[in-house]
Protein backbone atom coordinates (compact mmCIF):
# COMPACT_ATOMS: atom_id res chain seq x y z
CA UNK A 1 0.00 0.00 0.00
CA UNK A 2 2.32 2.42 1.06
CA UNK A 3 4.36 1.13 -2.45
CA UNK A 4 1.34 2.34 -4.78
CA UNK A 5 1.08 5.51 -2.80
CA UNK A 6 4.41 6.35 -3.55
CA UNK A 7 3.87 6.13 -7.14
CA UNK A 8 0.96 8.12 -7.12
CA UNK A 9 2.50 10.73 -5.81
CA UNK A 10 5.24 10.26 -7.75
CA UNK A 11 3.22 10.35 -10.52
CA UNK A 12 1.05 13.08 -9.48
CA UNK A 13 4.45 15.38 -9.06
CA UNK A 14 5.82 14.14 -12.88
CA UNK A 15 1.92 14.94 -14.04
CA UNK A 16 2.18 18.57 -12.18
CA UNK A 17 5.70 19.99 -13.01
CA UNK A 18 7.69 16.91 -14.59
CA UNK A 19 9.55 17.68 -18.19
CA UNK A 20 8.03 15.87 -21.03
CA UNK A 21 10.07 13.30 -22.43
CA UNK A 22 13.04 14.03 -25.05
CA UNK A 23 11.66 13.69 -28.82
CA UNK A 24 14.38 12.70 -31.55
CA UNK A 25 12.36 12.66 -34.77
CA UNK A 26 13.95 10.19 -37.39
CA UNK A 27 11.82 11.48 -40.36
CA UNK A 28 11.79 14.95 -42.61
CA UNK A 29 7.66 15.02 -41.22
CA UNK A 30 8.55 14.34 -37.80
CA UNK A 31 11.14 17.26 -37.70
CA UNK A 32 8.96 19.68 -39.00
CA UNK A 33 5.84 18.72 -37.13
CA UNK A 34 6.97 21.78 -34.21
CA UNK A 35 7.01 23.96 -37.07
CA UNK A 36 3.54 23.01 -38.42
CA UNK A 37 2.30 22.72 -35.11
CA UNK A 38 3.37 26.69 -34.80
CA UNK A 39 1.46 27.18 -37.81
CA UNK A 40 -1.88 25.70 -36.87
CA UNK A 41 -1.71 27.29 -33.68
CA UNK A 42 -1.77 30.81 -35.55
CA UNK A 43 -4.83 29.71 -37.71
CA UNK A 44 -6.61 28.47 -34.83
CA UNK A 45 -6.04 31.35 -32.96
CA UNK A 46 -7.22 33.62 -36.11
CA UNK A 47 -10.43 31.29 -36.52
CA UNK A 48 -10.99 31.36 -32.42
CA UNK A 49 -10.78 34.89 -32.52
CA UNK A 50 -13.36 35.33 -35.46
CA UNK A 51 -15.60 33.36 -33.33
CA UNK A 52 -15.31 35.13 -30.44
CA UNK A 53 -16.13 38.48 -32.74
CA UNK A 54 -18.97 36.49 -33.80
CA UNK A 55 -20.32 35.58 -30.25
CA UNK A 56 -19.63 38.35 -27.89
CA UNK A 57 -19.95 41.48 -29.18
CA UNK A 58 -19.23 44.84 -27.12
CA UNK A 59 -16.17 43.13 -25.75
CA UNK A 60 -12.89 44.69 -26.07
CA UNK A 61 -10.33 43.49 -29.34
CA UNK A 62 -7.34 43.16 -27.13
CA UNK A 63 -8.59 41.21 -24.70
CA UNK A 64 -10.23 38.70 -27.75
CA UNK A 65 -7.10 38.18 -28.79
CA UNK A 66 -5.25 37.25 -25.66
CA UNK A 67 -8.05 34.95 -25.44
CA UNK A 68 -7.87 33.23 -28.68
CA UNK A 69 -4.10 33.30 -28.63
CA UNK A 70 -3.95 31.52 -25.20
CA UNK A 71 -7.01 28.72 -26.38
CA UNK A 72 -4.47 28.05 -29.50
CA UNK A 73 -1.33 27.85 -27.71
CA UNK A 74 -1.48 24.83 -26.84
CA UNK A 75 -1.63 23.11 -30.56
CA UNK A 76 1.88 24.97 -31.08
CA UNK A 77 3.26 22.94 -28.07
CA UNK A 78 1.77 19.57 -28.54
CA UNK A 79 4.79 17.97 -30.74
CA UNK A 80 7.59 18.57 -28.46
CA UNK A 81 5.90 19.33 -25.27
CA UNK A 82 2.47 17.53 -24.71
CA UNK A 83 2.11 17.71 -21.17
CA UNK A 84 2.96 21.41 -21.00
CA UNK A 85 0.10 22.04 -23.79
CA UNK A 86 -2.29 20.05 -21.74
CA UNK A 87 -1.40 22.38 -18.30
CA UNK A 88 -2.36 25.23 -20.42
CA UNK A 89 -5.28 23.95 -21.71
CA UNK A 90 -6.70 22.66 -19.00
CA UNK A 91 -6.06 25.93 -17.06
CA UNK A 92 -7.69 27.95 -19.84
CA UNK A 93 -10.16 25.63 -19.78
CA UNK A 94 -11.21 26.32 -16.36
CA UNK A 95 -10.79 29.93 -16.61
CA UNK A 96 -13.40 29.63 -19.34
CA UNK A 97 -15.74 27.20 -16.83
CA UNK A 98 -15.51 29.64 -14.38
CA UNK A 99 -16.06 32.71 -16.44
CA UNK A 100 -18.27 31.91 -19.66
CA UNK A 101 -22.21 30.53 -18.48
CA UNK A 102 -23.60 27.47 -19.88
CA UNK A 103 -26.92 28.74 -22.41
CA UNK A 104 -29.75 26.42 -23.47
CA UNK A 105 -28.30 25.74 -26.87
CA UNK A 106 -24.32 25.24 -25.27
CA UNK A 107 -23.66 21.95 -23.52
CA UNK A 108 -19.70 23.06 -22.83
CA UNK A 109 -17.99 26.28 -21.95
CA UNK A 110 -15.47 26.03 -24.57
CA UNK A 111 -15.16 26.85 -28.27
CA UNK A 112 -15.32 24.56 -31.06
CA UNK A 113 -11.30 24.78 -31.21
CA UNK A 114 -10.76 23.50 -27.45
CA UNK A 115 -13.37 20.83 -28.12
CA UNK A 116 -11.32 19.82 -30.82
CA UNK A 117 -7.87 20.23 -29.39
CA UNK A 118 -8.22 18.35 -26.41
CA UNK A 119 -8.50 14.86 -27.88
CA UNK A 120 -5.18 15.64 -29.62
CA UNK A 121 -3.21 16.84 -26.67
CA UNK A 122 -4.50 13.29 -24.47
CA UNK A 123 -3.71 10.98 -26.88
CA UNK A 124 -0.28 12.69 -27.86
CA UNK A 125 -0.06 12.84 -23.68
CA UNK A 126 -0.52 8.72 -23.49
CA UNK A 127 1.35 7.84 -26.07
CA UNK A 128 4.21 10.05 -24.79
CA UNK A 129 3.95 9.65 -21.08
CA UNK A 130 4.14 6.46 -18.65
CA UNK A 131 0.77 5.05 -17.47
CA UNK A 132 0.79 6.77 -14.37
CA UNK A 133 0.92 10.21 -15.22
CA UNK A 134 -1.28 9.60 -18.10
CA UNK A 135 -3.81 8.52 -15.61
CA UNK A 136 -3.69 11.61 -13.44
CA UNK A 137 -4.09 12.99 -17.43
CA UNK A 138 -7.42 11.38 -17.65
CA UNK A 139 -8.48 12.60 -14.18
CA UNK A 140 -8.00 16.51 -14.87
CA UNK A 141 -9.66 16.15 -17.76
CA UNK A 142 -12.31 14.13 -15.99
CA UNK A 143 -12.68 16.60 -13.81
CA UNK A 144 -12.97 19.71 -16.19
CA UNK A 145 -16.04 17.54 -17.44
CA UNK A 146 -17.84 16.96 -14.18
CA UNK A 147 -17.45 20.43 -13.33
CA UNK A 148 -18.58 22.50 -16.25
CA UNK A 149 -20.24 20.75 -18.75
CA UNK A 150 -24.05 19.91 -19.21
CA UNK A 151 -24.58 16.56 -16.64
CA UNK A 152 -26.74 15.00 -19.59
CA UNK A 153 -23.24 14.77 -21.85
CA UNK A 154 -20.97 13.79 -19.36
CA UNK A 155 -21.30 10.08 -19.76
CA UNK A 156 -20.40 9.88 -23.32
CA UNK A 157 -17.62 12.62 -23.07
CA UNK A 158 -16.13 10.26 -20.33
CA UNK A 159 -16.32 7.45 -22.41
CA UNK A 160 -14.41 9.12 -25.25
CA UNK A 161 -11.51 9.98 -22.66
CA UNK A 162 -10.80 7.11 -21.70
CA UNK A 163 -10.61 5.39 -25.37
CA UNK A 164 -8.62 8.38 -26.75
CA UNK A 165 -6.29 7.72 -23.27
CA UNK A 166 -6.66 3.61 -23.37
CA UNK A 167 -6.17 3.45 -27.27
CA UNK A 168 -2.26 6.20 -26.61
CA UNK A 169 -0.80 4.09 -24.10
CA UNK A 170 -1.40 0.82 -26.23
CA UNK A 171 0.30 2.94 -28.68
CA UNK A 172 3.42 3.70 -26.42
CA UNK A 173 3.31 -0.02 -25.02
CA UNK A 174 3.30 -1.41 -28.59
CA UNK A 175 6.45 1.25 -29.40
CA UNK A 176 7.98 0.11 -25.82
CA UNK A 177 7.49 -3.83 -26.72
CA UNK A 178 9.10 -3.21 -30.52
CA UNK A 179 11.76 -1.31 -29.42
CA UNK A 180 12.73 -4.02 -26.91
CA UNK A 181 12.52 -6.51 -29.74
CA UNK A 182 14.76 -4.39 -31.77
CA UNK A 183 17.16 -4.19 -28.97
CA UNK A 184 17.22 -7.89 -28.16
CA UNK A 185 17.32 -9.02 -32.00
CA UNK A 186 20.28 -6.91 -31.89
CA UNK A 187 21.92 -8.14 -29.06
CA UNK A 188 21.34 -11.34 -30.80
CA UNK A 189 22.90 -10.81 -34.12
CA UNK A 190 25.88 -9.45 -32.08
CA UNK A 191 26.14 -12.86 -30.18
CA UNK A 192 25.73 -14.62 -32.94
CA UNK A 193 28.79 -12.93 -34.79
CA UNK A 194 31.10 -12.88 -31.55
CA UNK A 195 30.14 -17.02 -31.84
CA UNK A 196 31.35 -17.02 -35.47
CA UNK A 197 34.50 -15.05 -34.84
CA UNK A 198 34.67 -17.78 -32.01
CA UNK A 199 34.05 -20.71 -33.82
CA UNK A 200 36.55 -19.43 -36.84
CA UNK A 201 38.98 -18.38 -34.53
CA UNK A 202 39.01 -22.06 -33.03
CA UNK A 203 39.28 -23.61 -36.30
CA UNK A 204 42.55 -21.88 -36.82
CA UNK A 205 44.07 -22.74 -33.79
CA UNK A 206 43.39 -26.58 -34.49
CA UNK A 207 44.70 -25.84 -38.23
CA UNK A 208 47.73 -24.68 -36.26
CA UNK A 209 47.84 -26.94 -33.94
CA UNK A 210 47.20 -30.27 -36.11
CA UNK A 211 49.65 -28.90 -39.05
CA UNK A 212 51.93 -25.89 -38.37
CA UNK A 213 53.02 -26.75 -34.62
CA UNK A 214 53.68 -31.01 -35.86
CA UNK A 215 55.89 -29.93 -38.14
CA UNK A 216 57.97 -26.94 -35.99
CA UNK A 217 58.49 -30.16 -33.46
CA UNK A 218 59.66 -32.31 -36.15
CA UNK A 219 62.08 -29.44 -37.17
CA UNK A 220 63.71 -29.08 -33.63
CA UNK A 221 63.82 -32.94 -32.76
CA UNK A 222 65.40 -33.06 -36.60
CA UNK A 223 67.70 -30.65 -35.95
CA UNK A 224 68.95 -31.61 -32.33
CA UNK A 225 69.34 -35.62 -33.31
CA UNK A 226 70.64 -35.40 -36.41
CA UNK A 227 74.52 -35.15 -35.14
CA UNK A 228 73.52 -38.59 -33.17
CA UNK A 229 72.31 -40.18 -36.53
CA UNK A 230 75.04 -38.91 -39.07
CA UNK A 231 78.40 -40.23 -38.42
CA UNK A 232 81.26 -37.25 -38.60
CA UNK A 233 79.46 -34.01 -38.64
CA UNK A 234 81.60 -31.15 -38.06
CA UNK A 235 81.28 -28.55 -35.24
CA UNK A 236 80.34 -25.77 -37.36
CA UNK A 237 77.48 -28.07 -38.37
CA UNK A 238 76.61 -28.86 -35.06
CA UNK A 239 76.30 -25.97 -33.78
CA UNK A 240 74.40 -24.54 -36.44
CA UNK A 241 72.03 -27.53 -36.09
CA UNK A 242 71.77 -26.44 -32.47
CA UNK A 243 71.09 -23.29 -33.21
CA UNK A 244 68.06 -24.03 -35.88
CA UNK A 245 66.90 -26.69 -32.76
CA UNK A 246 66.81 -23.82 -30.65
CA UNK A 247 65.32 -21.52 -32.94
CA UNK A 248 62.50 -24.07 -33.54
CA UNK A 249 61.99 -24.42 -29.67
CA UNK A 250 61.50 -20.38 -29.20
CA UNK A 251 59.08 -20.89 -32.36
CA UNK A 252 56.63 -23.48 -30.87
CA UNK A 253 56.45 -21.34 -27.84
CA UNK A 254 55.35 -18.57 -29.30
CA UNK A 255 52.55 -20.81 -31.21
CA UNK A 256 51.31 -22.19 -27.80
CA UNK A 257 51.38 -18.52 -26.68
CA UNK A 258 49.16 -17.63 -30.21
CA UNK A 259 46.89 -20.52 -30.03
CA UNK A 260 46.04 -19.58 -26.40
CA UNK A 261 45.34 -15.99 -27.59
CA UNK A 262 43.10 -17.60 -30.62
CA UNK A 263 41.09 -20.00 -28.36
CA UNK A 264 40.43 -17.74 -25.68
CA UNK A 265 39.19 -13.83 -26.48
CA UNK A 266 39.68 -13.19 -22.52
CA UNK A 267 43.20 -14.22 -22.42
CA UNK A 268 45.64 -11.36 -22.13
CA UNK A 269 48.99 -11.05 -23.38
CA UNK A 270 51.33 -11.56 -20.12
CA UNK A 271 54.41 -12.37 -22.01
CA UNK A 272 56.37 -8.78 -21.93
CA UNK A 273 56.42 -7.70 -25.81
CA UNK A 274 59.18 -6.35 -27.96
CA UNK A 275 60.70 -2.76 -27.67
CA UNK A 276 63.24 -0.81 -29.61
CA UNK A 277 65.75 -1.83 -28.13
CA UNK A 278 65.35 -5.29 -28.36
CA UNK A 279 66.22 -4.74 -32.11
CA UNK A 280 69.69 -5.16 -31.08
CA UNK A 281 69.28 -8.95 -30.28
CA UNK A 282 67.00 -8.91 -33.28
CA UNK A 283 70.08 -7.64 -35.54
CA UNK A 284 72.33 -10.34 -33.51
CA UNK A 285 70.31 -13.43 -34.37
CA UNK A 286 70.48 -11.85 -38.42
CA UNK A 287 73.98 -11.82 -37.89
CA UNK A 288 74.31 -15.13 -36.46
CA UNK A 289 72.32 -16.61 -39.08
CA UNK A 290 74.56 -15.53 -41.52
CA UNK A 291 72.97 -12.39 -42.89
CA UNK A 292 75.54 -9.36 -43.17
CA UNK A 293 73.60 -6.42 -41.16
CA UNK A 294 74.77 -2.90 -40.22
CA UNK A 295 72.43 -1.31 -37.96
CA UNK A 296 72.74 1.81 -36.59
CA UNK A 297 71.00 1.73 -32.95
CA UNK A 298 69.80 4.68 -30.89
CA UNK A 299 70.99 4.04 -27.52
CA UNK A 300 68.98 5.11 -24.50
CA UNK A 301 66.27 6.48 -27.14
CA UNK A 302 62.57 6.36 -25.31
CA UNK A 303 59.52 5.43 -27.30
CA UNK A 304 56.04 4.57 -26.74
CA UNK A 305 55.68 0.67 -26.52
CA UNK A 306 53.41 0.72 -29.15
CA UNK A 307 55.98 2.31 -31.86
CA UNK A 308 59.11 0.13 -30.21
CA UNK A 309 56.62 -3.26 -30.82
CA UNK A 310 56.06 -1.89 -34.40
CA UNK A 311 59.31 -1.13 -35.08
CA UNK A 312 60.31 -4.18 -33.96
CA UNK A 313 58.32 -6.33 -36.11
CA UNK A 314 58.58 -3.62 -39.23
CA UNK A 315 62.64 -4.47 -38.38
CA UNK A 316 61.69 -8.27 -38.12
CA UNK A 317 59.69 -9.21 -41.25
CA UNK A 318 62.43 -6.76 -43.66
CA UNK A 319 65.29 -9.05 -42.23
CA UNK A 320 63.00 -12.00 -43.10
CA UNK A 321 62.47 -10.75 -46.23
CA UNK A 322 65.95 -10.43 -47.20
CA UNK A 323 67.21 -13.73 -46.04
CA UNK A 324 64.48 -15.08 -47.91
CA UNK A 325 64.75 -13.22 -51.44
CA UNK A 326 68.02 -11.34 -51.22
CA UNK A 327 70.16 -14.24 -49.49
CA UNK A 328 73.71 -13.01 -48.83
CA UNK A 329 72.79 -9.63 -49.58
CA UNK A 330 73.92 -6.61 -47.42
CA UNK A 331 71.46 -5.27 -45.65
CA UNK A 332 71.62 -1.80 -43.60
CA UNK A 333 69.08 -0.69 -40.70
CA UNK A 334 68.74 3.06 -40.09
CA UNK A 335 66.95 4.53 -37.01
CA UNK A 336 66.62 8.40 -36.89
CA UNK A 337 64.58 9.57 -33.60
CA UNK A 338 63.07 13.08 -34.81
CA UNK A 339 61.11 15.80 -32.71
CA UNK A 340 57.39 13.75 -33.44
CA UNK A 341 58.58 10.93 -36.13
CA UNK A 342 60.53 7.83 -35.64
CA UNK A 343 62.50 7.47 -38.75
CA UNK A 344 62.96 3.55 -39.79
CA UNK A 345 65.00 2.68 -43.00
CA UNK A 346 65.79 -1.09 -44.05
CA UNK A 347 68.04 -1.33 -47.26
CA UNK A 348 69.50 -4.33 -48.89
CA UNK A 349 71.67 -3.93 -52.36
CA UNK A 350 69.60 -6.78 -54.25
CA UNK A 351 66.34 -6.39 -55.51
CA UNK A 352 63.98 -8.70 -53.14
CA UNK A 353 61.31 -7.10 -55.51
CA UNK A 354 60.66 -10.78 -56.67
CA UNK A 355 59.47 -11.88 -53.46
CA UNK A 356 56.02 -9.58 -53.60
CA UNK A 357 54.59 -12.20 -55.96
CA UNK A 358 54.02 -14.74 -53.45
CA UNK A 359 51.42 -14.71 -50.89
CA UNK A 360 53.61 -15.13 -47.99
CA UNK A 361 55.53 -11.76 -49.29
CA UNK A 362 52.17 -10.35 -49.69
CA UNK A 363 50.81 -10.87 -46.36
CA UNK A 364 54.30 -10.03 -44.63
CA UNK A 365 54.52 -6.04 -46.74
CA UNK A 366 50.46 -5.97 -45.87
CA UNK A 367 51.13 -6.67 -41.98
CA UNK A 368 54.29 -3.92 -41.88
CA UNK A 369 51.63 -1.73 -43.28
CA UNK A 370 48.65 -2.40 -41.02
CA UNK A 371 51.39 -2.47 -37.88
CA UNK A 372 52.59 1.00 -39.31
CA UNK A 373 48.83 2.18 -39.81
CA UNK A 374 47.84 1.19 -36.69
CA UNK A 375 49.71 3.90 -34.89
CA UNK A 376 49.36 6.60 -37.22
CA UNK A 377 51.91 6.33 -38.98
CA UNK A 378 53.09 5.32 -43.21
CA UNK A 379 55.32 2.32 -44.23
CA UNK A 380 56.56 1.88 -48.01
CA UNK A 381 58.44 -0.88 -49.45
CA UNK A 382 59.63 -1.46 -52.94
CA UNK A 383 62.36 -1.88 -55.65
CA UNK A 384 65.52 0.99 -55.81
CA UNK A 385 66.25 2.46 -58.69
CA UNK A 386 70.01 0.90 -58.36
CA UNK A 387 68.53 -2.43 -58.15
CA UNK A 388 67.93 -3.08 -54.20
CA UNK A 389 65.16 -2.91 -52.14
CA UNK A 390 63.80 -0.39 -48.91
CA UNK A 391 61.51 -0.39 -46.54
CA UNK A 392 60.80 2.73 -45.31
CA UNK A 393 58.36 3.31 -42.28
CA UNK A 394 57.46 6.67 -40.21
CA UNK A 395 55.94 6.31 -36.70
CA UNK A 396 54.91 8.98 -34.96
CA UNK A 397 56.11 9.27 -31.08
CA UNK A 398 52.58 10.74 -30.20
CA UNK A 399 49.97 7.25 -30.34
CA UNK A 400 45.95 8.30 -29.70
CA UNK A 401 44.76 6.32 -27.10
């Protein structure tokens, strides 16, 4: 009980001086309907105050027209403020009760215009309001009809409230019940796609795992056995073996790491990413591997992680690149830390130009780009005009959040 009083009163207060509701019109009509709402107020006010001319003569012209201008106002407020045009009504309304006597041939106080405008104003008030203060709606207008108009049409005028009122707010609960449908078939579609991205996303990390990872194991448990199964194999060879053993080792870690990341959209990265100045090991393993590098480091240089981790990998997939398509081809790394711009220039003297025509080449120049992108910044690669190949990438130092 003391629950529903509560509301009431709640209600009551949002009926008395509560805002009307926010109204974001999606159509060319339903912008303009304010404006032709202004417009129709002026021509009712022009017709009420003809009337008025009409039916009560010896009464002064000014006072006519505040009249008529206050019994239109209203219609110029219904389409963005409905509940404000039906306080004004309803207090012109009963000025007019209180002020203009019922005759013989007038059942109602009010001009044709109010009579008119007052079905508008409730339905546009139910359809606009919650149930509550549409009810306290109904009652002021119930009560403007008990107290001033002919007992003999009362009935039937309270009938017609309450349909005009009953008939808005299955209006606004059939708008409530279709945007909630709207909402949840969204929400739907949305869950739907996250389980596709899912569903893909676990399909690669089986292709990975089934295919990609069995043969990185068979590379390392090649490479580390094969000085027990050949018969004289000389140090060099050894520890090169070694070396690809290990390399395949750090490989298949990094592909449990990625298939975790792939089966599991909640799983953060807690493995500490590259920097800049991890190129220097970068450049070391080149070396080691037999690629000729001269790289030109910035010691003690800060960056933001982001533009060290795409440096890094920019840095990582040129080297690649060369070994790949330029083998035993110089190759030169430049680094030039600028006032916004981090400068990154990979040259080799042979043209790896040949390499673009394969998809793997393809997908390594598109990730340097997207990496480079990313952070706002531009990466190029392509054939010299003396025959050798550069990748040329500019970060910027400032990375939007």
């Amino acid at each position: 009980m003391v629950s529903v009083l509560r509301t009431g009163l709640r209600d009551l207060r949002g009926f008395l001086v509560g805002p009307d509701p926010p109204v974001h019109p999606r159509t060319r009509l339903g912008r303009a309907l304010p404006t032709i709402g202004v417009v129709v107020s002026i021509l009712c006010g022009l017709v009420t105050y003809e009337y008025f001319l009409g039916k009560s003569p010896g009464v002064g012209s000014l006072f006519l027209a505040v009249d008529a201008a206050l019994i239109a106002a209203p219609v110029g407020l219904v389409a963005a403020r409905p509940l404000l045009a039906w306080r004004v009504a309803f207090l012109v309304a009963g000025f007019a009760g209180t002020t203009v006597p019922i005759r013989q041939e007038q059942p109602w106080p009010w001009v044709p215009v109010q009579m008119l405008m007052f079905p508008v104003l409730l339905a546009v008030v139910a359809v606009r309001h919650r149930r509550g203060v549409v009810v306290w709606t109904g009652l002021s207008a119930a009560l403007l009809l008990v107290m001033f108009v002919d007992p003999g049409n009362v009935a039937a005028l309270l009938l017609a409230v309450t349909a005009v009122l009953v008939v808005g707010d299955q209006v606004r609960r059939r708008r409530e019940v279709q945007a909630a449908l709207a909402e949840e078939e969204e929400r739907t579609e949305l869950a739907q796609a996250r389980r596709a991205v899912a569903e893909e996303r676990n399909r690669i990390a089986r292709e990975m795992h089934d295919v990609v990872a069995h043969h990185m194991s068979l590379i390392a448990v090649r490479a580390e056995t094969a000085v027990y199964r050949i018969d004289g194999v000389p140090p060099a060879v050894a520890e090169e073996l070694a070396a690809i053993a290990g390399t395949s080792r750090e490989a298949l870690v990094e592909m449990r790491r990625l298939l975790g990341v792939l089966r599991s959209t909640e799983t953060p990265l807690v493995e500490p990413q590259p920097v800049l100045d991890d190129l220097a090991g970068l450049v070391r393993d080149a070396r080691e591997a037999g690629v000729d590098v001269t790289f030109d480091p910035l010691p003690g240089a800060r960056v933001p992680p982001a533009v060290g981790l795409a440096a890094f990998r920019i840095v990582q997939e040129a080297l690649s690149n060369a070994r790949r398509h330029a083998p035993g081809a110089p190759v030169r790394i430049t680094l030039t830390l600028g006032p916004s711009t981090l400068e990154l220039y990979v040259h080799n003297t042979l043209d790896a130009a040949a390499g673009e025509t394969t998809g793997g080449e393809r997908h390594g120049l598109l990730g340097m780009r997207e990496r480079a992108t990313a952070i706002g910044g531009t990466c190029h690669a392509g054939p010299d005009p003396d025959g050798g190949y550069t990748v040329r990438a500019t970060l910027p130092l400032e990375v939007a959040a």
